[in-house]
Protein backbone atom coordinates (compact mmCIF):
# COMPACT_ATOMS: atom_id res chain seq x y z
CA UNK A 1 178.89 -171.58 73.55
CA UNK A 2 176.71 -170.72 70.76
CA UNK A 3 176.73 -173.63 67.91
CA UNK A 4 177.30 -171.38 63.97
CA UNK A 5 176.90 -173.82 61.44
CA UNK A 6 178.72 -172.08 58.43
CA UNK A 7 178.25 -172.91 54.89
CA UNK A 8 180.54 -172.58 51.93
CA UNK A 9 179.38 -170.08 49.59
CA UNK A 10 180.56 -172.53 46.68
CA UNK A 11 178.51 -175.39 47.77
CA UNK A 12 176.60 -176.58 44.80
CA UNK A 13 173.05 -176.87 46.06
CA UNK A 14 170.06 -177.65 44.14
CA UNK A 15 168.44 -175.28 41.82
CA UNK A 16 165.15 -173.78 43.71
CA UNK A 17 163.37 -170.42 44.07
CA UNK A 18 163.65 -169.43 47.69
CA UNK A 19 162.04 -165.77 47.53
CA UNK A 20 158.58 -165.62 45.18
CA UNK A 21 158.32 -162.58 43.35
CA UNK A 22 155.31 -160.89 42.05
CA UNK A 23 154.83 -157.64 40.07
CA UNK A 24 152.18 -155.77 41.75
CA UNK A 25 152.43 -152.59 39.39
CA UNK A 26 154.53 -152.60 36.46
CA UNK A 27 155.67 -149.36 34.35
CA UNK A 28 152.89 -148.18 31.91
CA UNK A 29 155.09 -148.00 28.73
CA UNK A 30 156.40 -151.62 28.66
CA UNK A 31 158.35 -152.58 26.05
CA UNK A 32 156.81 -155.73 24.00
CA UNK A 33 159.51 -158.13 23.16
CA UNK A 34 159.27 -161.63 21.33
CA UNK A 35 161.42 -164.08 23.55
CA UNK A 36 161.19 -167.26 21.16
CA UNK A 37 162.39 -170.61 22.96
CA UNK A 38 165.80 -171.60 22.22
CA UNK A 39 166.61 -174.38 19.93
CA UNK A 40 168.16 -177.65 21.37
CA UNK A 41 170.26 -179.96 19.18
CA UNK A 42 170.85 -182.50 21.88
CA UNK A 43 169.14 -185.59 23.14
CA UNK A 44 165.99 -185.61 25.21
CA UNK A 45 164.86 -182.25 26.89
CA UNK A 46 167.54 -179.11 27.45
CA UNK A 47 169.34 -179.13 30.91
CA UNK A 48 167.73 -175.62 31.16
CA UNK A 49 164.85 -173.34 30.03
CA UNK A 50 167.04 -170.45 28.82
CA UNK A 51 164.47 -168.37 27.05
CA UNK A 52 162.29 -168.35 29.97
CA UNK A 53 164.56 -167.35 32.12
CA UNK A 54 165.38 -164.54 30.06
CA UNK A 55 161.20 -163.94 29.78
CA UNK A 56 161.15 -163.96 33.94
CA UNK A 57 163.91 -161.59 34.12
CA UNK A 58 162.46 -159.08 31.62
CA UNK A 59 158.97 -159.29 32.85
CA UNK A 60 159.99 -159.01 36.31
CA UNK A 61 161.84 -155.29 35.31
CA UNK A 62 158.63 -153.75 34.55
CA UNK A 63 159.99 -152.83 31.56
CA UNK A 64 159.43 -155.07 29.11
CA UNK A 65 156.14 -156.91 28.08
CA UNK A 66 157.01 -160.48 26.73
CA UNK A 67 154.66 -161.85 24.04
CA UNK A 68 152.89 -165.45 25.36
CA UNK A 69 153.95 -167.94 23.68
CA UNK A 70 151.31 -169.18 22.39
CA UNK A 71 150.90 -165.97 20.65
CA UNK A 72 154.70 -166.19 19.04
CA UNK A 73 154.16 -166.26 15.24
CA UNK A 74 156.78 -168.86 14.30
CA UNK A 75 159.80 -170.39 16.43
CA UNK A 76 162.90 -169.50 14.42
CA UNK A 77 166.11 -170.60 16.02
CA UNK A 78 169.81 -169.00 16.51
CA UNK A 79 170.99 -168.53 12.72
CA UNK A 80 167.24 -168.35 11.14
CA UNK A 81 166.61 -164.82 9.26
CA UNK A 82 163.78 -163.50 10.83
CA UNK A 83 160.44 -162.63 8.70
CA UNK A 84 160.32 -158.86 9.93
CA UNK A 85 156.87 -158.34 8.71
CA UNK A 86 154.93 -160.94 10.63
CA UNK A 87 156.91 -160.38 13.75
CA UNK A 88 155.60 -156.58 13.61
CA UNK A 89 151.74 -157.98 12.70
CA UNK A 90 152.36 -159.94 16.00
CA UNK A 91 153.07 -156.46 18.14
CA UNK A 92 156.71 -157.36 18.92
CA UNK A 93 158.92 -154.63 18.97
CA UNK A 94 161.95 -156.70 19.67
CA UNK A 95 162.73 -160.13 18.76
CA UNK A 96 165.33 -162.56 20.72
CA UNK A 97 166.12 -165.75 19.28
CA UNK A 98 168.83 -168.31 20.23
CA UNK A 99 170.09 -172.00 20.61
CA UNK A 100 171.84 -174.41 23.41
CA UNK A 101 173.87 -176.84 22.11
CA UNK A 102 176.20 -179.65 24.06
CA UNK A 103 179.44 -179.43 23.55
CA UNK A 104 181.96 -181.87 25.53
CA UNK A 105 181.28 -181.35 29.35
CA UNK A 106 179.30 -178.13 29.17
CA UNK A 107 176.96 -176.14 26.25
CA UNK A 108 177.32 -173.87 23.88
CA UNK A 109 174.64 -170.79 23.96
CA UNK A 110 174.09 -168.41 21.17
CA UNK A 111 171.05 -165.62 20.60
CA UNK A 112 170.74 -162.76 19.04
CA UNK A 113 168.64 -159.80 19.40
CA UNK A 114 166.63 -157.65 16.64
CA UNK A 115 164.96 -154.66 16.10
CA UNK A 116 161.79 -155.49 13.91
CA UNK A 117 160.82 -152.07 13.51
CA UNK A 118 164.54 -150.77 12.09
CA UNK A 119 165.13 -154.81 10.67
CA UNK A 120 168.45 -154.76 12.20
CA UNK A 121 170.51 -157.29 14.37
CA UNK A 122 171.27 -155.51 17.74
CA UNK A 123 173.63 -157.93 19.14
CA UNK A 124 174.29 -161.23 19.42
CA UNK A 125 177.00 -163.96 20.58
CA UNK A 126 177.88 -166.78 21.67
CA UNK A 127 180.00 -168.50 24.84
CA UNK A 128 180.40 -171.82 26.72
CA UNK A 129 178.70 -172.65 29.92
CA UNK A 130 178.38 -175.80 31.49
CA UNK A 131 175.21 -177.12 34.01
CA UNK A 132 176.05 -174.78 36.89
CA UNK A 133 176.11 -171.53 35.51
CA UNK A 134 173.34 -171.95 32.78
CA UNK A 135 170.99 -169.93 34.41
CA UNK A 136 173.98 -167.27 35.14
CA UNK A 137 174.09 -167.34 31.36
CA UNK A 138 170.46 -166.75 30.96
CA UNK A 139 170.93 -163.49 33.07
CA UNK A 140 173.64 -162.59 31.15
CA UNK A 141 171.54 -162.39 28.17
CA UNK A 142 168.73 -160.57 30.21
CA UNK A 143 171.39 -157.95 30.92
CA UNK A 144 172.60 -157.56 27.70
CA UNK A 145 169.22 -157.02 26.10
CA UNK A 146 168.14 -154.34 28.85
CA UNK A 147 171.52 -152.56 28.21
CA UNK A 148 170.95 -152.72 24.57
CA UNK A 149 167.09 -151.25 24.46
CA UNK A 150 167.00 -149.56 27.71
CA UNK A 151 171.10 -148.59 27.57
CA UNK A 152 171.00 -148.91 31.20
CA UNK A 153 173.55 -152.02 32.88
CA UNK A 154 171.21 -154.72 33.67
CA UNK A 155 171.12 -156.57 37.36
CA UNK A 156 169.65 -160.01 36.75
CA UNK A 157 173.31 -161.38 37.02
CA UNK A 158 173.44 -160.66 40.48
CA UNK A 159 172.69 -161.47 44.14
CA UNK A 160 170.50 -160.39 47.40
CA UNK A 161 171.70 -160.96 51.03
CA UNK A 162 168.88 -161.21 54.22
CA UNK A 163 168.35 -162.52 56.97
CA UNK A 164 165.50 -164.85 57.53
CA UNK A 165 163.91 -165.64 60.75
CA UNK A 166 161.70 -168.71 61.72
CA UNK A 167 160.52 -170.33 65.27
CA UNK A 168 158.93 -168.61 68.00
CA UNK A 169 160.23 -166.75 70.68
CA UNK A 170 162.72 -168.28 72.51
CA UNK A 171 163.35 -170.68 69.98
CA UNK A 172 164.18 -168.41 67.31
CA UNK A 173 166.95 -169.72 63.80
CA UNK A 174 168.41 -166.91 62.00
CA UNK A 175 170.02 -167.28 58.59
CA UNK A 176 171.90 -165.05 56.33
CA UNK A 177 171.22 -166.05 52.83
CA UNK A 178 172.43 -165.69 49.24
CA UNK A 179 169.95 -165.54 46.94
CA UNK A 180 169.96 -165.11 42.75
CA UNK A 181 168.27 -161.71 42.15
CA UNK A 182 165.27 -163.95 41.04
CA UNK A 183 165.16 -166.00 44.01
CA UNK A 184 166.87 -169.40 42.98
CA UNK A 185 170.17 -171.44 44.18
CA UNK A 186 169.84 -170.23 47.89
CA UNK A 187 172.83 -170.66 50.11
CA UNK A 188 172.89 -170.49 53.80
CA UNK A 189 175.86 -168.38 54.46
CA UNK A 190 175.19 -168.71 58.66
CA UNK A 191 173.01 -170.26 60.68
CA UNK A 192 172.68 -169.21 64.49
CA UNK A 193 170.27 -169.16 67.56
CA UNK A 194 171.61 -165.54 67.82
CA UNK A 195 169.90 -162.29 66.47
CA UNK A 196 172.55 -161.71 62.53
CA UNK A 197 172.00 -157.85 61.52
CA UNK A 198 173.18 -155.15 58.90
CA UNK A 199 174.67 -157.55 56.03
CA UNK A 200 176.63 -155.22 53.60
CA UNK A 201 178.18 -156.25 50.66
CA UNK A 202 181.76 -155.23 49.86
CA UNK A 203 182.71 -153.65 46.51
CA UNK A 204 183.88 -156.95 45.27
CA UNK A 205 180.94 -159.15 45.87
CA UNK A 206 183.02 -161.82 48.21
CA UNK A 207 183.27 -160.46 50.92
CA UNK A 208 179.93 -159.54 53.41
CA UNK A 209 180.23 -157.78 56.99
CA UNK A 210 177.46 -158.16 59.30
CA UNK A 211 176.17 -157.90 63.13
CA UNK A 212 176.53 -160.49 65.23
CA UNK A 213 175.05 -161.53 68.94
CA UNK A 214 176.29 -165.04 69.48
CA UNK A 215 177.97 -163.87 72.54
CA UNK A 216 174.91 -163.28 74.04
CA UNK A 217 176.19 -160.04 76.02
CA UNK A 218 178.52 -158.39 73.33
CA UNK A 219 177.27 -157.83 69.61
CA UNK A 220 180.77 -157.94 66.83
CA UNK A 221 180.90 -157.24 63.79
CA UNK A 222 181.98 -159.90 61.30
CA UNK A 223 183.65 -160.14 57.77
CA UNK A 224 182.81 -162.62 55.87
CA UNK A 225 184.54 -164.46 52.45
CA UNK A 226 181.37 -165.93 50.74
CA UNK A 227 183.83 -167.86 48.32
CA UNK A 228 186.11 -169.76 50.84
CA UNK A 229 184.10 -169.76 53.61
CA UNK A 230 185.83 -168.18 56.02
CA UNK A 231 185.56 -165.26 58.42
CA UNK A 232 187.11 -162.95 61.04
CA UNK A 233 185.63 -160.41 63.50
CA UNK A 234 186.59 -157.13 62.57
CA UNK A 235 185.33 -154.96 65.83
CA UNK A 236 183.63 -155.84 69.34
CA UNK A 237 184.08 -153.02 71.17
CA UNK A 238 182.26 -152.43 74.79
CA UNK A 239 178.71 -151.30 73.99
CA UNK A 240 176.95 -151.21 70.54
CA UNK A 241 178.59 -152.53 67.51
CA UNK A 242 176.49 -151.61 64.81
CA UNK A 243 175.89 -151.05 61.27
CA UNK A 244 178.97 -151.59 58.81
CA UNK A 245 178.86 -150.02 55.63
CA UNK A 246 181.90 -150.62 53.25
CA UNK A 247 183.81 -147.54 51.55
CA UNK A 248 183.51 -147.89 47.86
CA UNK A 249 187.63 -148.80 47.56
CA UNK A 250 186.16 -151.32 49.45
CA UNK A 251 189.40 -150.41 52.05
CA UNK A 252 187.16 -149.31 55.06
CA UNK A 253 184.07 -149.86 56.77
CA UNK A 254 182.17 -146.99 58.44
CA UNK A 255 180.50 -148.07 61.78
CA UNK A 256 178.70 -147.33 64.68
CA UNK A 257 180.03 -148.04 68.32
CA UNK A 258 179.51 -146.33 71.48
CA UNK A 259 182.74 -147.73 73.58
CA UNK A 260 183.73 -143.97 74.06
CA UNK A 261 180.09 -143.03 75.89
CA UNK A 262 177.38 -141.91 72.90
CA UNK A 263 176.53 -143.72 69.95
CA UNK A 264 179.03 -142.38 67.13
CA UNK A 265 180.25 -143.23 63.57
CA UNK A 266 183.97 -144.36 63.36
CA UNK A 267 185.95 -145.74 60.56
CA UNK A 268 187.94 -148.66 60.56
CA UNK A 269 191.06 -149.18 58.17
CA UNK A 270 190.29 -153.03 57.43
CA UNK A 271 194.15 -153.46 56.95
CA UNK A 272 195.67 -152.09 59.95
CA UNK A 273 192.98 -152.30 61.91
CA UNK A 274 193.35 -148.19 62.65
CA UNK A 275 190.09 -146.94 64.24
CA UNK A 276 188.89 -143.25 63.34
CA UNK A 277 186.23 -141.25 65.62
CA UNK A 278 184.53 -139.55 62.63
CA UNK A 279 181.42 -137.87 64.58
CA UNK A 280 181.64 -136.41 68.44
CA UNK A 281 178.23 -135.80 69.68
CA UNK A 282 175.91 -136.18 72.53
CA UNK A 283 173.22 -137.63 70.11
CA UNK A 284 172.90 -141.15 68.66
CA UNK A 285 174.76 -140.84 65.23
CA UNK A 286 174.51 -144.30 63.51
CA UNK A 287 173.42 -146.07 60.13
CA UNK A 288 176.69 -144.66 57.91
CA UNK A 289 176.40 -144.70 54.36
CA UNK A 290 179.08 -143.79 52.38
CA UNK A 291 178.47 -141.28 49.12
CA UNK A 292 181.85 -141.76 47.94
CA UNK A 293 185.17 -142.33 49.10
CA UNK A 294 185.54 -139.12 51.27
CA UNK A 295 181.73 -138.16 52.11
CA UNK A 296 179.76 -140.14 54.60
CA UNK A 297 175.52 -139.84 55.34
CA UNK A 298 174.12 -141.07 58.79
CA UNK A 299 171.48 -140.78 60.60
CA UNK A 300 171.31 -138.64 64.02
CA UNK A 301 168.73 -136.71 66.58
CA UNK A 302 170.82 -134.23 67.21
CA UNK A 303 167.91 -132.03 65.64
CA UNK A 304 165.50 -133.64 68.41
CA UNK A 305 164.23 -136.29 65.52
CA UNK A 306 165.91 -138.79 63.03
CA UNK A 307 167.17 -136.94 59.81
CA UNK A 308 170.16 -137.43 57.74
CA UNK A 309 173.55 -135.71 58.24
CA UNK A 310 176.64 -135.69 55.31
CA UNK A 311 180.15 -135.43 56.72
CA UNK A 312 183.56 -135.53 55.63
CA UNK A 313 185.33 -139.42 55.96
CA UNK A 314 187.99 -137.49 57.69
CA UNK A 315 185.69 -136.13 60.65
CA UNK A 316 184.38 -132.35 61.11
CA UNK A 317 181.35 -130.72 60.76
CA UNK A 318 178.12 -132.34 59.71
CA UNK A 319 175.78 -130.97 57.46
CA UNK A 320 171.75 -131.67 58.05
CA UNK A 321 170.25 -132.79 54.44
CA UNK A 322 166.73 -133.72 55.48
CA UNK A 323 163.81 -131.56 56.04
CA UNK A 324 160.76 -132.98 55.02
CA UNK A 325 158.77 -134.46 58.20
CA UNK A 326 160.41 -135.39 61.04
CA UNK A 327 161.40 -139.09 60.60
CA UNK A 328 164.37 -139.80 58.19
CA UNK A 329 166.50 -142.43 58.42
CA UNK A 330 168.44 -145.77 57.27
CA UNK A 331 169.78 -144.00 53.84
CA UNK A 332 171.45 -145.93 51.21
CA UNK A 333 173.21 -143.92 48.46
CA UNK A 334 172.76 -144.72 44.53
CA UNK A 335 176.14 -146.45 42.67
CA UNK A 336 176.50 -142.75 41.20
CA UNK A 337 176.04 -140.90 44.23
CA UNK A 338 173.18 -139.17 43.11
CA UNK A 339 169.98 -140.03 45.20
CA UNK A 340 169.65 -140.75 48.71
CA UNK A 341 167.02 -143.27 49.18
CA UNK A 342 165.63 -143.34 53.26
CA UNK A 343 163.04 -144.53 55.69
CA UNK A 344 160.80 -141.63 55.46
CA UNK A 345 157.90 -141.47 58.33
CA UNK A 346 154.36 -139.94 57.94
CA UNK A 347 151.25 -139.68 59.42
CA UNK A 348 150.54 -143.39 58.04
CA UNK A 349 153.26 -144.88 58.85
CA UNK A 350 157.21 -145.43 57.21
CA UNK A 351 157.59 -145.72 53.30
CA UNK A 352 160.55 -145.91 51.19
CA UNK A 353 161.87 -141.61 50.11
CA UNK A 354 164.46 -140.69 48.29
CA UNK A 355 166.44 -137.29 47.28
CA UNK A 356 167.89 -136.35 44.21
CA UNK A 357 171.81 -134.73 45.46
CA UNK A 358 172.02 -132.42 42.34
CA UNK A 359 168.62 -130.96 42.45
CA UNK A 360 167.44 -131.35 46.46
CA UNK A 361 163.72 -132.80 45.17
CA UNK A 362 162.38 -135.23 47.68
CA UNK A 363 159.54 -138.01 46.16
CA UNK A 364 157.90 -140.94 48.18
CA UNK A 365 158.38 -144.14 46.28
CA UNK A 366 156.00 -146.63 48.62
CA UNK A 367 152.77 -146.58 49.97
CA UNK A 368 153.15 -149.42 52.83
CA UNK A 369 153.38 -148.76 56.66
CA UNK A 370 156.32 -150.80 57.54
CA UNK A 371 158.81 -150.25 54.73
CA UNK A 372 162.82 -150.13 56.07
CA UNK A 373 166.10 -151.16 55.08
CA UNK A 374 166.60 -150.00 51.79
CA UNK A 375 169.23 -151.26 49.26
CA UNK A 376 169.75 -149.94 45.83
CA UNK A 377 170.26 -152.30 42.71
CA UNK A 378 173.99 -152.27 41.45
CA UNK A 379 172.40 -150.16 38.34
CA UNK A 380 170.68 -147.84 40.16
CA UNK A 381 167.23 -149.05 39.25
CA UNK A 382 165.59 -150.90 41.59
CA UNK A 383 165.74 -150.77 45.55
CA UNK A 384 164.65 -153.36 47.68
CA UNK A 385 163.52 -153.23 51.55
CA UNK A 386 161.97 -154.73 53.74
CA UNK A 387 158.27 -154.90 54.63
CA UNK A 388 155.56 -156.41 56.15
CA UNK A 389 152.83 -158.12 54.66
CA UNK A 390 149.67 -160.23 56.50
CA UNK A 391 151.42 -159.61 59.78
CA UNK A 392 155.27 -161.50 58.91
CA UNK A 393 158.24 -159.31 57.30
CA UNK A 394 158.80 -159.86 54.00
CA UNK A 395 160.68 -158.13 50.86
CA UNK A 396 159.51 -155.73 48.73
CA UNK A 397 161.45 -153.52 45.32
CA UNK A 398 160.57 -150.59 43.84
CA UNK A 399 162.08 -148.45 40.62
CA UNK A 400 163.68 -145.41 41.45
CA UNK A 401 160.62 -143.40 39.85
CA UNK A 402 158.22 -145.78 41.79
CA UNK A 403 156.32 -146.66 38.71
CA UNK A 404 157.73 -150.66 39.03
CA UNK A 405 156.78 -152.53 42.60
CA UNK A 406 157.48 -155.68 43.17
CA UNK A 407 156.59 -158.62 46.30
CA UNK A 408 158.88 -160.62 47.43
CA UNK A 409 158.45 -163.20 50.06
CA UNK A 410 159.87 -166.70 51.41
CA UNK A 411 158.12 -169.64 49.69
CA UNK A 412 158.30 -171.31 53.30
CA UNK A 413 155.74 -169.00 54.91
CA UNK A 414 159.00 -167.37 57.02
CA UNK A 415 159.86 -163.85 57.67
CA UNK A 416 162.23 -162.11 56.02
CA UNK A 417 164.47 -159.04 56.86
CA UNK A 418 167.52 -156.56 56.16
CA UNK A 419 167.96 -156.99 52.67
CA UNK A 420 170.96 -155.64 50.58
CA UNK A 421 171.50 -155.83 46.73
CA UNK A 422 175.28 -157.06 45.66
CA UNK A 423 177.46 -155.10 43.78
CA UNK A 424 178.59 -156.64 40.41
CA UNK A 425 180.62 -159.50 40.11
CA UNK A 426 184.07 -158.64 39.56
């Protein structure tokens, strides 16, 4: 029997990036923004850098261009009226401000955001917090000043799911970790000697299906509560057992299983347990995606090559959607529905494609050779996939008009794999 060693999901666990991130082309048009370090009225040092996480976060967008701060042109605190005129001489167009105070077992945070070029106070407020969720705080903040410039939702508040691999062959360990969406406060979800595949977040951030082969013969898929801990299988089915992908009511999850002879998608009624054959073919149909609650994408060779397919959740005829080359697979589908990002192959390899729905116009976003497994950002704005970089998978993000890429890899030298963004927190 295969030893799992599962891990609470609400295990406090020290504070620590475990995915490095670099920006290795950031958007041309960056927004400069003063980010001046909080004030502290306690004793000794603050229990957390707030203001540079908020810096990190914004930096790490592409779309914003913090001032060093060395070159910060005074350090005026939550409360302080800010002098307007030397904050524009300075280049800021923005100015964020704030302090952490204690306050019985936990802190009280404050900031507030201006506009030096209008003089005006954008936002600003203040709540309590306490030593495990300052740096969830410090998102916060992030998000609220992108929504307020950019008035897009911001995704620093959130989480990425993988699976990291490390031994040789043979002797392989295979985790499925939690990770901030700036790599800190990691959390082991699963450990196993056994391949873990195809993590997909539900719509309400707890709960995460996935492939499992600690059976050895028989892959199942798995649900998964990341808040208590526990889990059930859901389907293991004679032959493949593949690729979950949860309906947006977060009621269903669209699979792939072959018990019936070909490779096919079904969908499973979590509930009941009711089983649906949505796709009847002689080809291998797998990799569902839903595009709402009644319209499902997947990937098929029916056509003699991987392209994508849309069909109804309720079974019938599918409709071809890809045409450009002849290697398109893996989609993942925008929180609005409206682009289709893909494994797109060329003559130099597999990069990261995407199609608009309303308009049909196709765009590459990458340039590498081993890009798969996209995930879109709970905004829309970012998708991450994976990669490979000096020979070892790794992580890489890139905007939705590829004008933002970003490296991510393990700071322990290890491989990475199947990443997907969580939804928000509800």
């Amino acid at each position: 029997m295969v030893l799992l060693l599962l891990l609470l999901g609400s295990v406090a666990q020290p504070s620590r990036a475990i995915i490095e991130i670099e920006i290795t082309q950031g958007g041309e048009n960056a927004i400069p923004i003063a980010i001046v370090p909080f004030g502290w009225t306690g004793s000794g040092e603050p229990p957390e850098d707030i203001a540079g996480v908020v810096m990190a976060d914004l930096q790490r967008s592409g779309n914003f261009a913090p001032l060093n701060r060395q070159d910060l042109v005074a350090n005026p605190v939550s409360g302080d009226v800010p002098r307007y005129a030397n904050w524009r001489l300075s280049g800021a167009d923005f100015l964020l401000i704030g302090g952490t105070r204690p306050d019985g077992d936990g802190y009280i945070i404050e900031f507030q955001l201006y506009d030096v070029l209008q003089e005006t106070l954008l936002t600003g407020f203040n709540f309590q917090v306490t030593d495990q969720t300052l740096r969830s705080a410090a998102h916060q903040i992030s998000d609220e000043v992108y929504e307020e410039i950019l008035g897009i939702a911001g995704a620093f508040n959130t989480q990425i799911a993988f699976v990291s691999v490390e031994g040789r062959v043979g002797d392989r360990t295979y985790q499925l970790q939690l990770a901030d969406a700036d790599g800190e406060n990691p959390q082991a979800m699963l450990t196993s000697p056994r391949p873990i595949l195809s993590p997909a977040w539900a719509p309400d951030g707890i709960r995460i299906a996935y492939v499992s082969f600690e059976n050895r013969t028989q892959s199942a898929i798995y649900i998964q509560d990341r808040q208590q801990g526990s889990r059930v299988k859901a389907l293991s089915r004679e032959g493949i057992n593949g690729a979950p992908a949860w309906s947006p009511d977060g009621k269903r999850l669209a699979v792939t299983l072959s018990f019936e002879g070909s490779a096919d998608i079904y969908v499973l009624q979590i509930d009941s347990g009711n089983l649906r054959r949505i796709t009847d073919s002689d080809a291998i149909d797998t990799e569902p995606a839903w595009i709402d609650n009644d319209t499902i994408v997947f990937t098929s060779d029916r056509s003699g090559g991987p392209q994508l397919y849309e069909v109804s959740a309720r079974g019938g005829r599918a409709g071809r959607i890809t045409f450009e080359g002849k290697y398109n697979a893996s989609a993942t589908v925008s929180p609005d529905g409206s682009t289709i990002a893909f494994v797109h192959g060329t003559s130099t390899g597999f990069q990261i494609g995407a199609i608009d729905r309303p308009t049909g116009l196709f765009q590459t976003l990458t340039q590498g050779t081993l890009d798969e497994s996209p995930s879109f950002s709970p905004n829309g704005q970012m998708i991450i996939f994976a990669t490979e970089k000096s020979g070892r998978g790794t992580l890489g993000a890139v905007s939705l008009d590829g004008s933002v890429v970003q490296s991510l890899s393990l700071d322990d030298g290890g491989t990475v794999r199947e990443p997907a963004w969580s939804p928000y927190s509800q």
